[in-house]
Structures are given as structure tokens and as C-alpha cells.
Protein backbone atom coordinates (compact mmCIF):
# COMPACT_ATOMS: atom_id res chain seq x y z
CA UNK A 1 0.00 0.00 0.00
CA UNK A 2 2.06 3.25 -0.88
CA UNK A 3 2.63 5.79 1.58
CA UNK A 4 1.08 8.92 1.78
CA UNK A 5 4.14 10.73 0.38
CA UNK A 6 3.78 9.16 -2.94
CA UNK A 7 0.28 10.13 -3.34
CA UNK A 8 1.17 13.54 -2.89
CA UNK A 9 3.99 13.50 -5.21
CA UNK A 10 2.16 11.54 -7.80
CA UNK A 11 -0.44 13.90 -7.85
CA UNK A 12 1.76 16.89 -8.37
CA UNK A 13 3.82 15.46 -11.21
CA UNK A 14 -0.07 14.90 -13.17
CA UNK A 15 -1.06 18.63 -12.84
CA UNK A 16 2.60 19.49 -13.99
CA UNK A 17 2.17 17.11 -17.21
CA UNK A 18 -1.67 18.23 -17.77
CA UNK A 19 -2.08 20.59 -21.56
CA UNK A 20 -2.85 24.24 -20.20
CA UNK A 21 -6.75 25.36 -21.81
CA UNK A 22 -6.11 27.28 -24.17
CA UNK A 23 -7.71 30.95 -23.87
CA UNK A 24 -9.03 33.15 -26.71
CA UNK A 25 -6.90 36.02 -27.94
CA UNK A 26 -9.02 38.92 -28.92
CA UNK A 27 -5.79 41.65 -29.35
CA UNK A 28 -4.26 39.06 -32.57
CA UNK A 29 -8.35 38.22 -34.07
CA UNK A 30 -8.51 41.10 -36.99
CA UNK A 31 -11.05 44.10 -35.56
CA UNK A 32 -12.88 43.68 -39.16
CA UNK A 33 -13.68 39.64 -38.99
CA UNK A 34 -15.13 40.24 -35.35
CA UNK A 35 -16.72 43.33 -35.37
CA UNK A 36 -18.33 42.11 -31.76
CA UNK A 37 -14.49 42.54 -30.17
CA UNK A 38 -15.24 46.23 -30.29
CA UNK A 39 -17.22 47.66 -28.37
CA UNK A 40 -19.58 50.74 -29.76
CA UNK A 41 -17.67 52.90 -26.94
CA UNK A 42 -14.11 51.64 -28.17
CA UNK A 43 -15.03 51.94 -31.90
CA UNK A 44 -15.89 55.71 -31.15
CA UNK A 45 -12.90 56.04 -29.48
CA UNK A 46 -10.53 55.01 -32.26
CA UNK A 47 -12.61 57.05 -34.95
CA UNK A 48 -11.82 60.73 -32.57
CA UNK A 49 -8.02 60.38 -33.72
CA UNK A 50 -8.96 60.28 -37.36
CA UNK A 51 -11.16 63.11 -36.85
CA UNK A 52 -8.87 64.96 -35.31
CA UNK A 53 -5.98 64.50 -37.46
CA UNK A 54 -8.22 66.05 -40.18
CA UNK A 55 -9.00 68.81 -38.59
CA UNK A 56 -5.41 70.03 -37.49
CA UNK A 57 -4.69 69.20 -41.04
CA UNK A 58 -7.15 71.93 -42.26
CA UNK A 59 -5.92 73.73 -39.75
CA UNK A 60 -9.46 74.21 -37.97
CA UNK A 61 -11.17 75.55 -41.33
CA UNK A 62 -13.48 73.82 -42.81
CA UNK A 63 -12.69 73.01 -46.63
CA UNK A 64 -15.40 73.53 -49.20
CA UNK A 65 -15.28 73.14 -52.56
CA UNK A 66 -15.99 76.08 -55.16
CA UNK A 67 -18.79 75.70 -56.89
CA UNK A 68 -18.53 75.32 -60.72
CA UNK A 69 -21.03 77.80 -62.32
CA UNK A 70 -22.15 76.44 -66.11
CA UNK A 71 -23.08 80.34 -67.26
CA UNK A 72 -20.52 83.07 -66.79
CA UNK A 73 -21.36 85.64 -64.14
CA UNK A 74 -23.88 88.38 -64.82
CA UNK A 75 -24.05 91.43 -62.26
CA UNK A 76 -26.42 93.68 -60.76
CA UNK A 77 -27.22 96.54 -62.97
CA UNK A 78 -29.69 98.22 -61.10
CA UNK A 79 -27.54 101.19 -59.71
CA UNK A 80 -25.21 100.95 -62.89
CA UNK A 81 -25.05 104.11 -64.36
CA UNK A 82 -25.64 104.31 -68.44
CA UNK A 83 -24.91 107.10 -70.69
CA UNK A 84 -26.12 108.41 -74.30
CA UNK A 85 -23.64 107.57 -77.32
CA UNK A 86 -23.34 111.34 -77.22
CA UNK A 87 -22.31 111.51 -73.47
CA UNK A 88 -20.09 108.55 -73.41
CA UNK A 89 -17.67 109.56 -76.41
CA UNK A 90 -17.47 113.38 -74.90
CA UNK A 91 -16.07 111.52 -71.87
CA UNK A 92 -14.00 109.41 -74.39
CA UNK A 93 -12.54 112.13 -75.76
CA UNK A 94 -11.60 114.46 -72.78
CA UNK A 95 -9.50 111.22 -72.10
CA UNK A 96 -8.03 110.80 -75.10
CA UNK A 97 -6.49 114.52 -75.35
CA UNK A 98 -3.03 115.27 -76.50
CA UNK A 99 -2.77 111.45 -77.92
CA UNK A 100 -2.14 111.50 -81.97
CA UNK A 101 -5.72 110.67 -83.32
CA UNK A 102 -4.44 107.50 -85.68
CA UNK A 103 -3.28 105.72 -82.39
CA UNK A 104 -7.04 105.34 -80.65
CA UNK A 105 -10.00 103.57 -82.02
CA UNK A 106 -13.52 103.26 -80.11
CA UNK A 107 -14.29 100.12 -79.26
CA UNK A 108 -17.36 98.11 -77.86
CA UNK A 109 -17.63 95.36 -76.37
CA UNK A 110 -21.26 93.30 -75.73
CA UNK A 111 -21.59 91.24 -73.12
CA UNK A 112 -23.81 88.15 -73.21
CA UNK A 113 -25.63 86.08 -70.76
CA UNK A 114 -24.57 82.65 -72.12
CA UNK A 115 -23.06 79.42 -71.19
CA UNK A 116 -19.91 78.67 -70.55
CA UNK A 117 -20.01 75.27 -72.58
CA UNK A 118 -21.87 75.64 -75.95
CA UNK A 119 -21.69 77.65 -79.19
CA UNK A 120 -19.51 80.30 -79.62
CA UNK A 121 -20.58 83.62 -81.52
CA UNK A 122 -17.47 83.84 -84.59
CA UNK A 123 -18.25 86.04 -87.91
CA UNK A 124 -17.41 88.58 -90.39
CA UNK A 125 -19.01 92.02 -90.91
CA UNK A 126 -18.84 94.70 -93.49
CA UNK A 127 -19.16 98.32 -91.19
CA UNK A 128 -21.04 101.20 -92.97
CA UNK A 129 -18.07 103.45 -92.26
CA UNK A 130 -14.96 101.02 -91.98
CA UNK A 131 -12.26 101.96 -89.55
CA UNK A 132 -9.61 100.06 -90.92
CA UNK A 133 -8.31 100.42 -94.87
CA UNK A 134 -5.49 98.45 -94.24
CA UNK A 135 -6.42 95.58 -96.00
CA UNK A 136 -3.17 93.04 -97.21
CA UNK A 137 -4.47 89.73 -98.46
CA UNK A 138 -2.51 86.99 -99.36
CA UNK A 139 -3.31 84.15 -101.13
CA UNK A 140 -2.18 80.50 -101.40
CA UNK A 141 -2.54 78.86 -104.31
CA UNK A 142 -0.28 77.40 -106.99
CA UNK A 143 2.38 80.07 -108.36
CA UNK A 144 2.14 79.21 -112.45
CA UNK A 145 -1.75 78.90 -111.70
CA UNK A 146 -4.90 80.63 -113.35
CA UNK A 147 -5.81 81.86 -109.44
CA UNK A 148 -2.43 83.49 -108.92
CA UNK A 149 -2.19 85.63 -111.94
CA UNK A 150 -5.68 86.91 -111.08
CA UNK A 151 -4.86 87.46 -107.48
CA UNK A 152 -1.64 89.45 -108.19
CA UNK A 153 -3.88 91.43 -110.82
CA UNK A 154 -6.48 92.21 -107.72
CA UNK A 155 -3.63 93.33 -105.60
CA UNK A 156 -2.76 90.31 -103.37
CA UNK A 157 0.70 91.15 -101.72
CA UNK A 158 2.10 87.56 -101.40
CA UNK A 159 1.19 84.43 -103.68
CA UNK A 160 2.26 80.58 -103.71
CA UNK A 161 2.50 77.81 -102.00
CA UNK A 162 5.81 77.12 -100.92
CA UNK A 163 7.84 80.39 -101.24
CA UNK A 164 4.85 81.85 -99.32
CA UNK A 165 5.26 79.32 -96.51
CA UNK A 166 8.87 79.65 -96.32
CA UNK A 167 8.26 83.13 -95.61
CA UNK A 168 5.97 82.60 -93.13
CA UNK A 169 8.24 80.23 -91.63
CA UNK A 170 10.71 83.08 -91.57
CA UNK A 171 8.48 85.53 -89.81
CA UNK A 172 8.27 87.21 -92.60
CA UNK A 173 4.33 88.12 -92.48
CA UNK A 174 3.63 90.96 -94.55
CA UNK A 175 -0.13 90.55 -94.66
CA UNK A 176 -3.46 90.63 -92.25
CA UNK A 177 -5.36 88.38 -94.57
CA UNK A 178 -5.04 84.91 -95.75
CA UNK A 179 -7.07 83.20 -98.04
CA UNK A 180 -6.05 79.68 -99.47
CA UNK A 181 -7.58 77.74 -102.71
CA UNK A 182 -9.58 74.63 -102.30
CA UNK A 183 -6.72 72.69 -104.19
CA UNK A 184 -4.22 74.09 -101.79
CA UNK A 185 -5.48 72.75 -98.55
CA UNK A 186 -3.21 69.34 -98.73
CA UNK A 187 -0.10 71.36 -99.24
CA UNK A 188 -1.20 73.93 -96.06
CA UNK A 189 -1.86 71.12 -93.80
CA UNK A 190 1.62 69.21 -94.77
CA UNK A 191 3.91 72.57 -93.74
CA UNK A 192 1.98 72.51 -90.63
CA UNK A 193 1.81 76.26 -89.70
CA UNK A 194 -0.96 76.31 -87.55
CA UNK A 195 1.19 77.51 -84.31
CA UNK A 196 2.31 80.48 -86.14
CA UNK A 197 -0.79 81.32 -88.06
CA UNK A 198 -3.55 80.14 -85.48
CA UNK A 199 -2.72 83.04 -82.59
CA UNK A 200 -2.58 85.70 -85.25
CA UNK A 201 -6.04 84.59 -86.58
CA UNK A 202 -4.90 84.03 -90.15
CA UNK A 203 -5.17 80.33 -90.26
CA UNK A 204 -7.72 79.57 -93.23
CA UNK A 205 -10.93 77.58 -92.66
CA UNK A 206 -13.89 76.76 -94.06
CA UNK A 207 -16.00 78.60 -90.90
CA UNK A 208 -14.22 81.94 -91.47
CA UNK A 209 -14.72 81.42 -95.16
CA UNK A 210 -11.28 82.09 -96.22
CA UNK A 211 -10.86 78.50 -98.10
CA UNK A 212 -12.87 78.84 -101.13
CA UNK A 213 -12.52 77.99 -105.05
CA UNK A 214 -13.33 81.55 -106.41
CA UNK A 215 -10.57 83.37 -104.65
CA UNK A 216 -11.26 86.59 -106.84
CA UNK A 217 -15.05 86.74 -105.01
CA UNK A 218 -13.32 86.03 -101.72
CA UNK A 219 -11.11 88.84 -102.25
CA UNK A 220 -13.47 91.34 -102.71
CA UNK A 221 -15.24 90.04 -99.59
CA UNK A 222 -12.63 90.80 -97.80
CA UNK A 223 -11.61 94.02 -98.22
CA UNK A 224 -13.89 96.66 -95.70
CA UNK A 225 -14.50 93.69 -93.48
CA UNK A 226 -13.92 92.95 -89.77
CA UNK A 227 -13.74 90.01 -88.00
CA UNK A 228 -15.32 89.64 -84.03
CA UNK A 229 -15.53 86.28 -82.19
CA UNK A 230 -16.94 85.74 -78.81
CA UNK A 231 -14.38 85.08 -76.09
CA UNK A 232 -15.62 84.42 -71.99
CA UNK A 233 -19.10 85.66 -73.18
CA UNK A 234 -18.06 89.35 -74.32
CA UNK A 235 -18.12 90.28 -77.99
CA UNK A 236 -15.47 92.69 -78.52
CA UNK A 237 -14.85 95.03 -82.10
CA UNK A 238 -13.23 98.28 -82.96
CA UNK A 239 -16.39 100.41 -84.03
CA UNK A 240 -14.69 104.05 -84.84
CA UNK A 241 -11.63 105.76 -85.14
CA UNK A 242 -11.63 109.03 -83.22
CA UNK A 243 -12.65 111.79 -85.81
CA UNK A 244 -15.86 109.73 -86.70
CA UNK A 245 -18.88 112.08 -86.00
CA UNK A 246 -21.55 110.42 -83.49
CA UNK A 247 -23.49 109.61 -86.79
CA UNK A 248 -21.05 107.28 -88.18
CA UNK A 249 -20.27 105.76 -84.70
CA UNK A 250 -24.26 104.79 -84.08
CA UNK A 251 -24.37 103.34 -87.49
CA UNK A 252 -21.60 101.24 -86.98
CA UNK A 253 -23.19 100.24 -83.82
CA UNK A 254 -26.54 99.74 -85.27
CA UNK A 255 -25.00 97.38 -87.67
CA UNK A 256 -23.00 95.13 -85.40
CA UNK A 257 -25.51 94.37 -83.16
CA UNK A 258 -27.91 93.70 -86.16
CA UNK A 259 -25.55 91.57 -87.24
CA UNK A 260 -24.56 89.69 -83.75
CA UNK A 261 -28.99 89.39 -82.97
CA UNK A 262 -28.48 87.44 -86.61
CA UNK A 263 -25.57 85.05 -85.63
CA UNK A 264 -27.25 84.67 -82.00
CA UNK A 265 -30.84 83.79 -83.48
CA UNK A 266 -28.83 80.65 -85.61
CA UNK A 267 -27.28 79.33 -82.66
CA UNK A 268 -30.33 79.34 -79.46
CA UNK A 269 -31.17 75.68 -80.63
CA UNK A 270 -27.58 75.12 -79.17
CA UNK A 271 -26.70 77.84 -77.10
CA UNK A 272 -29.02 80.56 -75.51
CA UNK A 273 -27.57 83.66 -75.49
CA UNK A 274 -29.45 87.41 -74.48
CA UNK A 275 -27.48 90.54 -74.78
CA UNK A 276 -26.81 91.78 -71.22
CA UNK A 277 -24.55 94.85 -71.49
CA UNK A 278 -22.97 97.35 -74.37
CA UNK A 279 -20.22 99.13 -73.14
CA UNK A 280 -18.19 101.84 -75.17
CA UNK A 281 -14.44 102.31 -74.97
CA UNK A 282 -11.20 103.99 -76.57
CA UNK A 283 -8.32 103.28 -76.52
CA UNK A 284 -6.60 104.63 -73.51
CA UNK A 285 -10.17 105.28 -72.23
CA UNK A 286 -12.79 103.48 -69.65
CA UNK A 287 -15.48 102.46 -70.30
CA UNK A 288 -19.46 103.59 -70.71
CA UNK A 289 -22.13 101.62 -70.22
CA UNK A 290 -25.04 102.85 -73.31
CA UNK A 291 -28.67 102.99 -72.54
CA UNK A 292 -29.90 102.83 -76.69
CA UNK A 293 -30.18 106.86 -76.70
CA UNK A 294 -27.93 109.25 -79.01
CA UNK A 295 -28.36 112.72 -77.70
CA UNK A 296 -26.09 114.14 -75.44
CA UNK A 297 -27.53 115.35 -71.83
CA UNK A 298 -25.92 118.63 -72.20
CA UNK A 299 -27.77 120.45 -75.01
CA UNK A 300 -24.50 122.93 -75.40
CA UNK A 301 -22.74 119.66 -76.44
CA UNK A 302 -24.34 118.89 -79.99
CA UNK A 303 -22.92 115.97 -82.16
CA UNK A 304 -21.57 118.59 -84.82
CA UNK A 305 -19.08 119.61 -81.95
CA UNK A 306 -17.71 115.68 -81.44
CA UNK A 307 -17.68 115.30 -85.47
CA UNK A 308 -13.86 116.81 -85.15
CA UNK A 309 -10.83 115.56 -84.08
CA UNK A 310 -9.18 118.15 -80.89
């Protein structure tokens, strides 16, 4: 029969042998597979850090994002103050004193309520009273051709095809006009001169009608013309040189914006546009808001006494 002793020592070597239970580990289970390991208080707690990381990141200030307006901006007018084509070139011309009168031009400018995104206003117009008589057109077209001996005979300054590109190549640009011959257009797209003729606006196309197969019509087309495109919703064209009477300013006026209603009305399917504000400008000058009247406010200021250069 063994001895007490041995129990006791028998019994301690089995709980030293015996496997340990084994005890689950929540800190190495993933927080994402047992969502139930975190408790809604200890979930809160780890989201505050995040939050306020992003705020000492903005500093405090709250970051919004700017708002992306599809029409260009149109302000308040209602305490804008307007003035009679009469008035406003009076101003223009106290402004413009002592400068030599073949330097400044009037100007106006139309401002449109219009999208930002859509159909842009681009066109040609033939002014009552030009202001420009300028007028060098060059023309591209073969040299030993039909088109050339009639374009030198209506006064083109430069024709050809490759001499002329070579000398635009060169810089050498001794015209404001461009036109270019239906047959020519393979040849004009091969010397690639779109970066130098684009931002001058001499680069023919088929919109500005300046590609065409009767080059003699074109021509004549051209000369007395102006060109205006739309850019950021404002309309912008030299109207007048500074000895034009009031007269020849308001008809010059008159037909612009008859002729910008025109390209507008063939463009709302696309694009709305409304005319929003004419403004009037020289030079060197500010501008003047017009209200549509022509007399002056003054009646010892009469339009015979702005018909004259100072």
C-alpha cells in the first residue's frame, strides 16, 4: 500500500504534465472579422483620432469646394449708371487729349448672358463706315496657276504655296489676310503652320470662309471687313476711329448688333444667349455703359461739336 508521500507526489507530477486550456486572444483576431471585439464605446474612441488629425490638417477651417457655375457671371445693374452715345464719347474724348488721333480707335464690347459650354458667336461684318483700310491679303494657291495671276492682278501682296510658306516660316508676315484655294489645302496642312498662323487669326478655314474655289469673289469680300468672335461671353470690335462724327459711330453700332442678334438667333437651338450689357471704350479710355439713346444730356454739347478731331 504506498505511503502517503507518494500520493502527494504523484499527484503533483499529473497537474505538472496536464495541456494548459487554451484561452481566446481577442488583441491578434482582426477588428474587421469580429466586429463584436469592439465595443460601440471603443469603436468611437478610435474614430476621434482620425477626426482629429483632419482637422489640425485643415488647420481648424473647414474646406469647401468652389462651386462650378455652367453660365458666366452676370451682375447687378440696377444702380449701374448708363450714358447716351453722345455723353459717353465726350467723356472718351476728354480722355483721349493730347494722344495722336491714328493711335485710338472706339471700341465696344457686348456682353452676353450665355453658357460657358456651348456655341460660340465667330463672324465677319462689313461696317457702314470702316475703320480700318489696311487691308493686305494673301493668297495660297499654286504660283504658275490661273488663281495666282488673277490674285496678283487684284492686288494680293504675297502668292504661292511654298515660297509663301517659307516666308511665313521666316516671320516674314507681310499681310493681315489669308485666303487659301480649295486645291491648296493638302499642301497647307503638310507645312503645318498652324502655331504660327492660329494666334494671329490668319489660319484659313472653311468657318471663317477664307478657303474657297473663287478666290477673286473672296477677295473682294474681304476688303472693308472685320472680324469679331466671342471670347468668356463678351463680344469685342473696334467700331470708330476718333474723328468719326456720333453719326457714323451709331451706325456702326446699329450694324453690329444687327448683325450679332443674326448670328445669336442661328445658334439658341444650341446655345441661348441674351445681350446683357454694351459698353463703349477707346483706346486709352474706360469704359461707358449705353442705354440705346444718341443725344447728349448737355444740349450745349451737340454731335456737330464731337464730329472733329481736338
Amino acid at each position: 500500500m504506498a505511503s502517503q508521500r507518494q500520493c502527494l507526489v504523484g499527484m503533483a507530477s499529473m497537474a505538472l504534465h496536464a495541456a494548459a486550456r487554451p484561452r481566446p486572444q481577442l488583441a491578434l483576431v482582426p477588428r474587421f472579422l469580429v466586429p463584436a471585439a469592439n465595443p460601440p464605446q471603443q469603436q468611437q474612441q478610435h474614430r476621434q483620432p482620425v477626426q482629429q488629425q483632419a482637422r489640425h490638417a485643415s488647420h481648424g477651417k473647414t474646406v469647401k469646394r468652389k462651386v462650378k457655375h455652367k453660365a458666366f457671371r452676370v451682375h447687378d445693374k440696377t444702380k449701374l449708371e448708363r450714358f447716351s452715345l453722345c455723353d459717353a464719347m465726350r467723356y472718351l474724348r476728354a480722355a483721349e487729349v493730347g494722344r495722336p488721333p491714328a493711335s485710338v480707335s472706339y471700341d465696344v464690347a457686348v456682353k452676353l448672358q450665355t453658357n460657358k459650354s456651348g456655341a460660340v458667336l465667330r463672324d465677319r461684318i462689313r461696317l457702314p463706315f470702316p475703320c480700318n483700310s489696311d487691308f493686305r491679303i494673301a493668297v495660297i494657291c499654286p504660283e504658275d496657276s490661273k488663281t495666282a495671276s488673277e490674285a496678283r492682278a487684284d492686288g494680293a501682296v504675297a502668292v504661292g504655296e511654298e515660297t509663301l510658306f517659307a516666308a511665313i516660316k521666316a516671320g516674314d508676315i507681310a499681310f493681315n489676310r489669308l485666303l487659301c484655294h480649295v486645291d491648296s489645302v493638302p499642301a497647307l496642312m503638310k507645312a503645318g503652320l498652324g502655331p504660327v498662323l492660329g494666334p494671329r487669326g490668319l489660319m484659313p478655314s472653311l468657318k471663317t470662309k477664307t478657303v474657297t474655289n473663287d478666290v477673286r469673289t473672296q477677295m473682294r469680300e474681304l476688303a472693308g471687313t472685320a472680324n469679331y468672335r466671342e471670347r468668356t461671353g463678351v463680344v469685342r470690335m473696334a467700331i470708330g476711329q476718333l474723328n468719326f462724327s456720333p453719326h457714323m459711330v451709331g451706325e456702326n453700332i446699329k450694324a453690329f448688333m444687327a448683325q450679332l442678334k443674326k448670328d445669336m438667333k442661328d445658334v439658341e437651338r444650341q446655345t441661348a444667349k441674351v445681350v446683357d450689357e454694351v459698353v463703349l471704350s477707346s483706346t486709352n479710355g474706360p469704359g461707358f455703359s449705353l442705354n440705346g439713346s444718341f443725344a447728349s444730356t448737355d444740349e450745349s454739347v451737340t454731335p456737330a461739336a464731337l464730329s472733329t478731331v481736338m
